[in-house]
C-alpha atoms as a PDB file:
ATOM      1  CA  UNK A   1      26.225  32.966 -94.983  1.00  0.00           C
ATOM      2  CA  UNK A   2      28.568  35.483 -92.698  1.00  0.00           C
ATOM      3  CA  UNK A   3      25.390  36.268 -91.168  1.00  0.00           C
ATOM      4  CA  UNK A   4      24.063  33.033 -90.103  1.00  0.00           C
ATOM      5  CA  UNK A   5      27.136  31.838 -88.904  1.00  0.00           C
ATOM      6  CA  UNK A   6      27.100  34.931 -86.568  1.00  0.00           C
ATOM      7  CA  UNK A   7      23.871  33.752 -85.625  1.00  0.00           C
ATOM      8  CA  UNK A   8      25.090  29.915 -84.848  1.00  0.00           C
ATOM      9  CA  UNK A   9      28.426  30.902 -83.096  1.00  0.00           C
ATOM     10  CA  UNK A  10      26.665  33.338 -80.539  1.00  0.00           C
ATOM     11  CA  UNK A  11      24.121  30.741 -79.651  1.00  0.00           C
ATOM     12  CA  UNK A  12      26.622  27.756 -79.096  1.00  0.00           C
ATOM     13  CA  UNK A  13      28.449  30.638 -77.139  1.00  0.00           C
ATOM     14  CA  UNK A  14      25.510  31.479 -74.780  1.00  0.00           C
ATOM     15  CA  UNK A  15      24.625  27.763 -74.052  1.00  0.00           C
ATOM     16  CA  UNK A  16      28.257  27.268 -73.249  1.00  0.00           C
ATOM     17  CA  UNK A  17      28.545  30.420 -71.033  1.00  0.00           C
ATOM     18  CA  UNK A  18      25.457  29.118 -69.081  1.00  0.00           C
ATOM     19  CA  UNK A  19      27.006  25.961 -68.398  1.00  0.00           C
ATOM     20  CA  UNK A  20      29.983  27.480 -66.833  1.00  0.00           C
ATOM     21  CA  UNK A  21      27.978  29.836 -65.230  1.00  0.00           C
ATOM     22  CA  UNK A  22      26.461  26.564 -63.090  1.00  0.00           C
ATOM     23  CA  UNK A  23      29.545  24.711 -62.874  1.00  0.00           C
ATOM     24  CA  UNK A  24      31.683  27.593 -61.803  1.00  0.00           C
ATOM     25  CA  UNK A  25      28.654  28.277 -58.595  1.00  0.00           C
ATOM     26  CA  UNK A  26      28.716  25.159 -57.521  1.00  0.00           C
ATOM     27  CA  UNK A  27      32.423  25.053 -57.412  1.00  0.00           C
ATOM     28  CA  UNK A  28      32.138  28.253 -54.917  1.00  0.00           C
ATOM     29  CA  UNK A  29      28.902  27.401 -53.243  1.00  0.00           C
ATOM     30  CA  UNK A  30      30.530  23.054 -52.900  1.00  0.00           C
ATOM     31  CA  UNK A  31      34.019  24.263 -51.692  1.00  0.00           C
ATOM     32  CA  UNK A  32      33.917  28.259 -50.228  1.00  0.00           C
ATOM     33  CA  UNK A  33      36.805  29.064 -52.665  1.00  0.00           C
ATOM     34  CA  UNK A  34      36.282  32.156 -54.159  1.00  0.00           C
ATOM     35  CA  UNK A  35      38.552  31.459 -56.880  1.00  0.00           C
ATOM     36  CA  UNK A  36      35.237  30.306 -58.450  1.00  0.00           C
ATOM     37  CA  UNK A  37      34.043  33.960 -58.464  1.00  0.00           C
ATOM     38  CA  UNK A  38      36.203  35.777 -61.012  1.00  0.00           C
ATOM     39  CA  UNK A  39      35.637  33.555 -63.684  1.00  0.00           C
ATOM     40  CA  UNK A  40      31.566  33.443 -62.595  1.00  0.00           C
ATOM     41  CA  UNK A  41      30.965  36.467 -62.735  1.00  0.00           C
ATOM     42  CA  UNK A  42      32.954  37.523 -66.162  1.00  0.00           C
ATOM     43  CA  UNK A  43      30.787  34.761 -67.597  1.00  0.00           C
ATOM     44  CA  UNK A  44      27.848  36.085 -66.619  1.00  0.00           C
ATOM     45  CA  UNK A  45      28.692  39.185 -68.422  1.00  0.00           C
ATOM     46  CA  UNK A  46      29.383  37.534 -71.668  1.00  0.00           C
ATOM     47  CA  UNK A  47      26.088  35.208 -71.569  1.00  0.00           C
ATOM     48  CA  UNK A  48      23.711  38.462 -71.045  1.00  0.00           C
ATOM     49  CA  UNK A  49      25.586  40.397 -73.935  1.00  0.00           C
ATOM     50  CA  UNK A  50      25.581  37.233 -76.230  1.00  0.00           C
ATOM     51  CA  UNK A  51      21.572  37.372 -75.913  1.00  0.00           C
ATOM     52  CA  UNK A  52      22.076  40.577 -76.383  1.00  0.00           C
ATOM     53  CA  UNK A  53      23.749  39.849 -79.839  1.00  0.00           C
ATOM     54  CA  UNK A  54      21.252  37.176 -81.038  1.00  0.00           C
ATOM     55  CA  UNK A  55      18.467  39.609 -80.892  1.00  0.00           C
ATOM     56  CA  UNK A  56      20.244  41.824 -82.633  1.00  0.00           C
ATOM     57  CA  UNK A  57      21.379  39.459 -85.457  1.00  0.00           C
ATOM     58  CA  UNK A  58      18.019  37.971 -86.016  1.00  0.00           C
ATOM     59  CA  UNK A  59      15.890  41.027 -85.861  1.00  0.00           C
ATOM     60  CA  UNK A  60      14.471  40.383 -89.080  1.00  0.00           C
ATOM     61  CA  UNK A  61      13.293  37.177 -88.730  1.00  0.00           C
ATOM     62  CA  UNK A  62       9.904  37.253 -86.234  1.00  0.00           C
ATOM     63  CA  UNK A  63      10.301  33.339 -85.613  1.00  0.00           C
ATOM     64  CA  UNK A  64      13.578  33.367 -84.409  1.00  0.00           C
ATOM     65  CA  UNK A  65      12.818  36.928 -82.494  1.00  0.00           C
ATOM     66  CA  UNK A  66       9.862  34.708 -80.712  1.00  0.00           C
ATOM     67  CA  UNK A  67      12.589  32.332 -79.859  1.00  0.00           C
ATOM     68  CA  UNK A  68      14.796  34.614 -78.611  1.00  0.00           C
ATOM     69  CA  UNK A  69      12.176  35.975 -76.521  1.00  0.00           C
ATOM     70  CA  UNK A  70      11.545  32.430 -75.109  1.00  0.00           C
ATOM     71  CA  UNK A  71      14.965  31.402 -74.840  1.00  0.00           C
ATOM     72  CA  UNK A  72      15.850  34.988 -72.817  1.00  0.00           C
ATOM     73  CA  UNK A  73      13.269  34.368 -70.326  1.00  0.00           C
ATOM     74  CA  UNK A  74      14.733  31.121 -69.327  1.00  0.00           C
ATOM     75  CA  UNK A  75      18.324  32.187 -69.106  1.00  0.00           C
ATOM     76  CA  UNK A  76      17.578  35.328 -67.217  1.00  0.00           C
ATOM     77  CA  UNK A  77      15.440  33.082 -65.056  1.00  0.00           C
ATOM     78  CA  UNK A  78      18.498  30.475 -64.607  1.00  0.00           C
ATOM     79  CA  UNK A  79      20.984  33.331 -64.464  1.00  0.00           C
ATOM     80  CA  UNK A  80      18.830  35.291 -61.549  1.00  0.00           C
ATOM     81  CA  UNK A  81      18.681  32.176 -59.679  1.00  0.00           C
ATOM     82  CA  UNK A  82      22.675  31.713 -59.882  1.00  0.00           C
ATOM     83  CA  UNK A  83      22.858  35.313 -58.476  1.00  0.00           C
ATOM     84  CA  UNK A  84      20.723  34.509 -55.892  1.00  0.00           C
ATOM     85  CA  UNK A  85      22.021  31.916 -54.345  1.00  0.00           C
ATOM     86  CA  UNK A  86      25.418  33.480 -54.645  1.00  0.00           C
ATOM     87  CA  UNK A  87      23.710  36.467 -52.611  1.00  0.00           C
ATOM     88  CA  UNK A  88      22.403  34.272 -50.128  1.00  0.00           C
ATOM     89  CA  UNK A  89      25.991  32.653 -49.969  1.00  0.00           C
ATOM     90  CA  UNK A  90      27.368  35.905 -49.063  1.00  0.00           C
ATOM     91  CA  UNK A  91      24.518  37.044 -46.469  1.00  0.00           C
ATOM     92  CA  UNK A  92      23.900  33.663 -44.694  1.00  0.00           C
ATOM     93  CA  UNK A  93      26.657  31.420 -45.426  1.00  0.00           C
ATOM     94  CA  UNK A  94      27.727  29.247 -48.519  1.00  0.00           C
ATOM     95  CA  UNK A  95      26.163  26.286 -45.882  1.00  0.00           C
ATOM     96  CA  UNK A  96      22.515  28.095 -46.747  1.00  0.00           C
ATOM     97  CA  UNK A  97      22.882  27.989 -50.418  1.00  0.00           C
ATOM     98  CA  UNK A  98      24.202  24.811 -50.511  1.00  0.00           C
ATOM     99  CA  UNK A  99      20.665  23.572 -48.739  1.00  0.00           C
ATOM    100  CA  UNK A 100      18.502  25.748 -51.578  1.00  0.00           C
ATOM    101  CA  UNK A 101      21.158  24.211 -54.080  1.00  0.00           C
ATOM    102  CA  UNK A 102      19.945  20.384 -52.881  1.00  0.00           C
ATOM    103  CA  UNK A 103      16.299  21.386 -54.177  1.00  0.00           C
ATOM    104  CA  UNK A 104      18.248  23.093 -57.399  1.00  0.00           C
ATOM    105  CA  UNK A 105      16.206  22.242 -60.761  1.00  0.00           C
ATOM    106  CA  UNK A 106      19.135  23.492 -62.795  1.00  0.00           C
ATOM    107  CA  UNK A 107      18.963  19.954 -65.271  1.00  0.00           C
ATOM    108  CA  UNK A 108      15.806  20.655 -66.230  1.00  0.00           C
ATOM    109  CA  UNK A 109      16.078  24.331 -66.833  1.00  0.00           C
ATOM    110  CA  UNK A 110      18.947  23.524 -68.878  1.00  0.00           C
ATOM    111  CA  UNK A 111      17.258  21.150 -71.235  1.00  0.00           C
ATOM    112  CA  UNK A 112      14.876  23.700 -71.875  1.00  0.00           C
ATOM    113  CA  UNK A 113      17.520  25.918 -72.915  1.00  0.00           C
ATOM    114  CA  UNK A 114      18.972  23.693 -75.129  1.00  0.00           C
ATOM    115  CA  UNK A 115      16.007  22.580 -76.655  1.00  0.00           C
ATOM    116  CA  UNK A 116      15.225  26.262 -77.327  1.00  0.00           C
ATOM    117  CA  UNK A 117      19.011  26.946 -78.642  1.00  0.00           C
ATOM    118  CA  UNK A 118      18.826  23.542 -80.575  1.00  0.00           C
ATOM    119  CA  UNK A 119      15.317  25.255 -82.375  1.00  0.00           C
ATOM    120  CA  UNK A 120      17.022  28.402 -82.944  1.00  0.00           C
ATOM    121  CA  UNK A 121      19.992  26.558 -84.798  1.00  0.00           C
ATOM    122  CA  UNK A 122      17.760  24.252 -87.197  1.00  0.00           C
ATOM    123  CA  UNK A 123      15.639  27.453 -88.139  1.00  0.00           C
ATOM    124  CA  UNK A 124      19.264  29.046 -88.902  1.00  0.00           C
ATOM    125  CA  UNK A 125      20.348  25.982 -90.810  1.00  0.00           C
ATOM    126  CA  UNK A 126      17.042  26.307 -93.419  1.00  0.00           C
ATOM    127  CA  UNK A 127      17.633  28.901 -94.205  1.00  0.00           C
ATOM    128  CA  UNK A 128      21.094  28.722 -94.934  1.00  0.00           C
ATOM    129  CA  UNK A 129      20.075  26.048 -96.482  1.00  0.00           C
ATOM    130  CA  UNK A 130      17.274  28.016 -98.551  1.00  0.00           C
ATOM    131  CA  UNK A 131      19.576  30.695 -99.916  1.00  0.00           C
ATOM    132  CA  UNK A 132      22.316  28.251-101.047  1.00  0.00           C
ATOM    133  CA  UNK A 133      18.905  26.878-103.200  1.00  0.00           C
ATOM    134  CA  UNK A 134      18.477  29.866-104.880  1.00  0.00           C
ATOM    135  CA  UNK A 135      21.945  29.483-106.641  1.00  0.00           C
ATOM    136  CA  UNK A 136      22.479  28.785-109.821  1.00  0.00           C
ATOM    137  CA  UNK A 137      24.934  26.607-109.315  1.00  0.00           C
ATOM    138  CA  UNK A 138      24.336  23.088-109.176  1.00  0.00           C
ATOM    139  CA  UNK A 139      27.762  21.996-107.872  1.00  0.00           C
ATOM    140  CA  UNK A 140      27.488  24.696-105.330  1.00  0.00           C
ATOM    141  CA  UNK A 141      24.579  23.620-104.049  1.00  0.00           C
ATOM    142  CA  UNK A 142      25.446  20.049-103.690  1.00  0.00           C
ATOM    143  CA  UNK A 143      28.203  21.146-101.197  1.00  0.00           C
ATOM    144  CA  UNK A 144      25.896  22.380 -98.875  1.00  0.00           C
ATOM    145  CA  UNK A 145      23.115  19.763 -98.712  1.00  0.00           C
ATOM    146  CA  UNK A 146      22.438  18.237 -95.352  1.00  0.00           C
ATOM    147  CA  UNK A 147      24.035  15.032 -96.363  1.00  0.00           C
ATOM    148  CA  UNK A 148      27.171  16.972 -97.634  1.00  0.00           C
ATOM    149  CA  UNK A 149      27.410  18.824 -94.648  1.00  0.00           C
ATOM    150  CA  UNK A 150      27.178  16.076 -92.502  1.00  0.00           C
ATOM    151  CA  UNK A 151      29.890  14.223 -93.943  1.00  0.00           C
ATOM    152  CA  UNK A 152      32.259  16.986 -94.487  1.00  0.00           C
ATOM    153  CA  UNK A 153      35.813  16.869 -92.502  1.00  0.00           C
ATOM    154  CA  UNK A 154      34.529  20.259 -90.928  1.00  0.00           C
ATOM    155  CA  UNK A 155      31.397  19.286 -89.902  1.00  0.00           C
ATOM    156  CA  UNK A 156      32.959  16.115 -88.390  1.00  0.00           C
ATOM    157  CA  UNK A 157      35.609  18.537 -86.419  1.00  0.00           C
ATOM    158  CA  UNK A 158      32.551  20.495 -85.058  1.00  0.00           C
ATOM    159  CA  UNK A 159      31.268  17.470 -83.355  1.00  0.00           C
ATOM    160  CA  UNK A 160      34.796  16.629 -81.606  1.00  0.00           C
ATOM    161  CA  UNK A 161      35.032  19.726 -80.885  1.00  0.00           C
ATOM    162  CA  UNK A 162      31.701  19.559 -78.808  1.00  0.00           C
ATOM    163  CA  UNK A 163      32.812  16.155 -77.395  1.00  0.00           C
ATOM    164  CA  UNK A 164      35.663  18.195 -75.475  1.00  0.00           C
ATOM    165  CA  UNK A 165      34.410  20.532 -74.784  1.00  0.00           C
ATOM    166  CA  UNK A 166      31.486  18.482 -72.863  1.00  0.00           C
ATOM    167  CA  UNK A 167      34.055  16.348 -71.166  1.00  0.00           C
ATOM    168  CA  UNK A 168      35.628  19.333 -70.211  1.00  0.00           C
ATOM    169  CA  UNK A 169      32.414  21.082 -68.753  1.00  0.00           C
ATOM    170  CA  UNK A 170      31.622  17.639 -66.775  1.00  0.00           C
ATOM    171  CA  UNK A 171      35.397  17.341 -65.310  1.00  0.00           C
ATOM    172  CA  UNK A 172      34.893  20.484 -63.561  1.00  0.00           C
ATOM    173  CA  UNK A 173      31.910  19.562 -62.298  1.00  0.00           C
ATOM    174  CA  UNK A 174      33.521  16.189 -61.002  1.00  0.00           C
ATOM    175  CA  UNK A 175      36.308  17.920 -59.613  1.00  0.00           C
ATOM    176  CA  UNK A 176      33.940  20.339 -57.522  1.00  0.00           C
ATOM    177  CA  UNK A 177      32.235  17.664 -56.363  1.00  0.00           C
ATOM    178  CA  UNK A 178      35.302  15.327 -55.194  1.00  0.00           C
ATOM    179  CA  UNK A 179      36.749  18.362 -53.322  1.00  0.00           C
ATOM    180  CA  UNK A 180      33.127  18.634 -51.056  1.00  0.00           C
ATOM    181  CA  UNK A 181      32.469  14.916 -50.861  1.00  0.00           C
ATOM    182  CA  UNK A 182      34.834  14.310 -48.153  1.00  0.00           C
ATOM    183  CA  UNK A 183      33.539  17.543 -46.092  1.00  0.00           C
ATOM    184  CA  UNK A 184      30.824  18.239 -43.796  1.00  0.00           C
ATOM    185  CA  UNK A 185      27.210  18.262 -44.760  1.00  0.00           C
ATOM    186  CA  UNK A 186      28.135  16.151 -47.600  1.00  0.00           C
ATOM    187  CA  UNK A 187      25.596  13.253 -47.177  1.00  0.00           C
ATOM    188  CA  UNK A 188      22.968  16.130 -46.181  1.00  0.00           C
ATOM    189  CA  UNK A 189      23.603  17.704 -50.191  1.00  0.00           C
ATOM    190  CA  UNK A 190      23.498  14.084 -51.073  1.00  0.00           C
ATOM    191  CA  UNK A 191      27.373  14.823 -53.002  1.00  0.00           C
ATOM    192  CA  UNK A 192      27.752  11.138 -53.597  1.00  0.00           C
ATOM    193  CA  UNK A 193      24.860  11.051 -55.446  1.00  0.00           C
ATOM    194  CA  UNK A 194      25.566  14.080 -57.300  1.00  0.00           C
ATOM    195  CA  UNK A 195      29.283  12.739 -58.106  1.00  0.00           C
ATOM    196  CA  UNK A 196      28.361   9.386 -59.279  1.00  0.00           C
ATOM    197  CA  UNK A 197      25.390  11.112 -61.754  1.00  0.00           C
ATOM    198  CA  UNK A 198      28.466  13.571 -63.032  1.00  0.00           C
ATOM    199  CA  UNK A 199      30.692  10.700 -63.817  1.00  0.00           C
ATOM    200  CA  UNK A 200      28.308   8.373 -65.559  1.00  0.00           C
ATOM    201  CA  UNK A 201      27.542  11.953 -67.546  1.00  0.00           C
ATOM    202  CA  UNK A 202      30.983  12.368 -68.023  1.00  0.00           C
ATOM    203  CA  UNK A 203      31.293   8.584 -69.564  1.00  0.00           C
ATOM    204  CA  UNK A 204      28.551   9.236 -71.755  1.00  0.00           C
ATOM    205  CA  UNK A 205      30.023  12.557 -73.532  1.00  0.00           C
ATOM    206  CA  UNK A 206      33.672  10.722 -73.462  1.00  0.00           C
ATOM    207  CA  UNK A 207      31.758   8.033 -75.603  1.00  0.00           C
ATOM    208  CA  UNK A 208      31.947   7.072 -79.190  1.00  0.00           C
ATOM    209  CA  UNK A 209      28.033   6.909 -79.497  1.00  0.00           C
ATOM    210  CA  UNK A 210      27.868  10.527 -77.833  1.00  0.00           C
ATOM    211  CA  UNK A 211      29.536  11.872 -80.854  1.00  0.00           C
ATOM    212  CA  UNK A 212      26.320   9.814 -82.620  1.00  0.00           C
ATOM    213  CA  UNK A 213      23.934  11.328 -81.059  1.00  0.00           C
ATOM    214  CA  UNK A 214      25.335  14.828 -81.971  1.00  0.00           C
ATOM    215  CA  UNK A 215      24.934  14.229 -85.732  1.00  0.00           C
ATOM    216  CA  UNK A 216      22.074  17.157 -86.743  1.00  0.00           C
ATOM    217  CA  UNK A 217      23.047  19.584 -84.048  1.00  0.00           C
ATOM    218  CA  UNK A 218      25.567  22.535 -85.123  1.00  0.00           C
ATOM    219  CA  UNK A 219      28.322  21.238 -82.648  1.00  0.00           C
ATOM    220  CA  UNK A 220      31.288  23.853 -81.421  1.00  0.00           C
ATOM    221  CA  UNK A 221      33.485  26.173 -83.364  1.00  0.00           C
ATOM    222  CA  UNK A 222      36.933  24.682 -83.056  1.00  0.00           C
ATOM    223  CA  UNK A 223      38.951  27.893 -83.465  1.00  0.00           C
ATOM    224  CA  UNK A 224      37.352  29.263 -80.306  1.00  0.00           C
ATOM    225  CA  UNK A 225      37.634  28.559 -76.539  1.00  0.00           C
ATOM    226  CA  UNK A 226      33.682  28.456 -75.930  1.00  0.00           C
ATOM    227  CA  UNK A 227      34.196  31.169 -73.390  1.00  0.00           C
END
């Protein structure tokens, strides 16, 4: 059990450090305050050595290691591409990256890390799920079936925990945005656009059906900062 809550903590850890990751570029790249770059870089750090961990923990199981594999090559991919444009930042001027940033597929590389983090997790789940089975204890086992779980106080505190931590994600991304929108070059990045999709995102995760549509995934470890 220890173990595959090792497992589930260091992936909702790395999809949270990659998030950052993005939201803490554009800050930099959107406003040329290198405050941004501190916290950036530290979290880049983190992500690569939580990867690191994952393969580690789930060496044993050649599904999840062909997951991992999967799920690595996208991160690096989206992580190299951070670092790049940060470079080019530096070389040519923050104006330079913000151009490459306009043409920036970061939503869709995203998805396809959750998706593959999301996979990871429900493989995790059966077979915590699989070993409680094997008890010999009915009552035991009751407490852990999917039904149980999803209507236990902790599971529940998962999901809120999630919630906030989304609405926390988007409101720096908001707040990036609002302090370039005014600025030059801002109808050339098409900001406006940009801010209005980040606020109806952060609507949706500030939303009581949000918290629906989070039922089935593992959700965020309360007693931790997500960093």
């Amino acid at each position: 059990m220890a173990h595959t809550h090792d497992v589930l903590t260091q992936l909702e850890a790395t999809a949270a450090g990659v998030a950052k990751a993005e939201t803490e570029l554009c800050g930099l790249l959107m406003t040329d305050q290198e405050s941004y770059l501190v916290p950036y870089s530290a979290g880049l750090t983190k992500t690569r050595h939580r990867l690191e961990a994952v393969r580690k923990l789930t060496a044993d199981n050649p599904r999840q290691q062909a997951r991992v594999d999967k799920l690595e090559r996208l991160i690096l991919h989206r992580l190299d591409l951070l670092e790049a444009l940060l470079k080019i930042g530096h070389d040519q001027g923050f104006g330079a990256a913000r151009r490459i940033l306009t043409f920036d597929q970061g939503p869709q590389y995203m998805e396809e890390i959750r998706q593959g983090i999301q996979d990871m997790e429900h493989e995790e789940q059966e077979i915590l799920a699989s070993r409680f089975a094997q008890q010999e204890y009915p009552r035991v086992r009751e407490m852990f079936t999917r039904g149980s779980v999803l209507a236990s106080d902790w599971y529940k505190e998962r999901l809120r925990a999630k919630q906030e931590r989304d609405i926390a994600l988007w409101s720096r991304h908001i707040a990036a945005l609002e302090a370039f929108v005014s600025g030059p070059g801002s109808r050339q990045f098409d900001v406006r656009s940009r801010l209005a999709e980040a606020r109806a995102q952060m609507t949706r995760v500030s939303s009581v059906a949000y918290l629906a549509e989070l039922v089935g995934t593992i959700g965020a470890d309360p007693f931790t900062d997500g960093h």
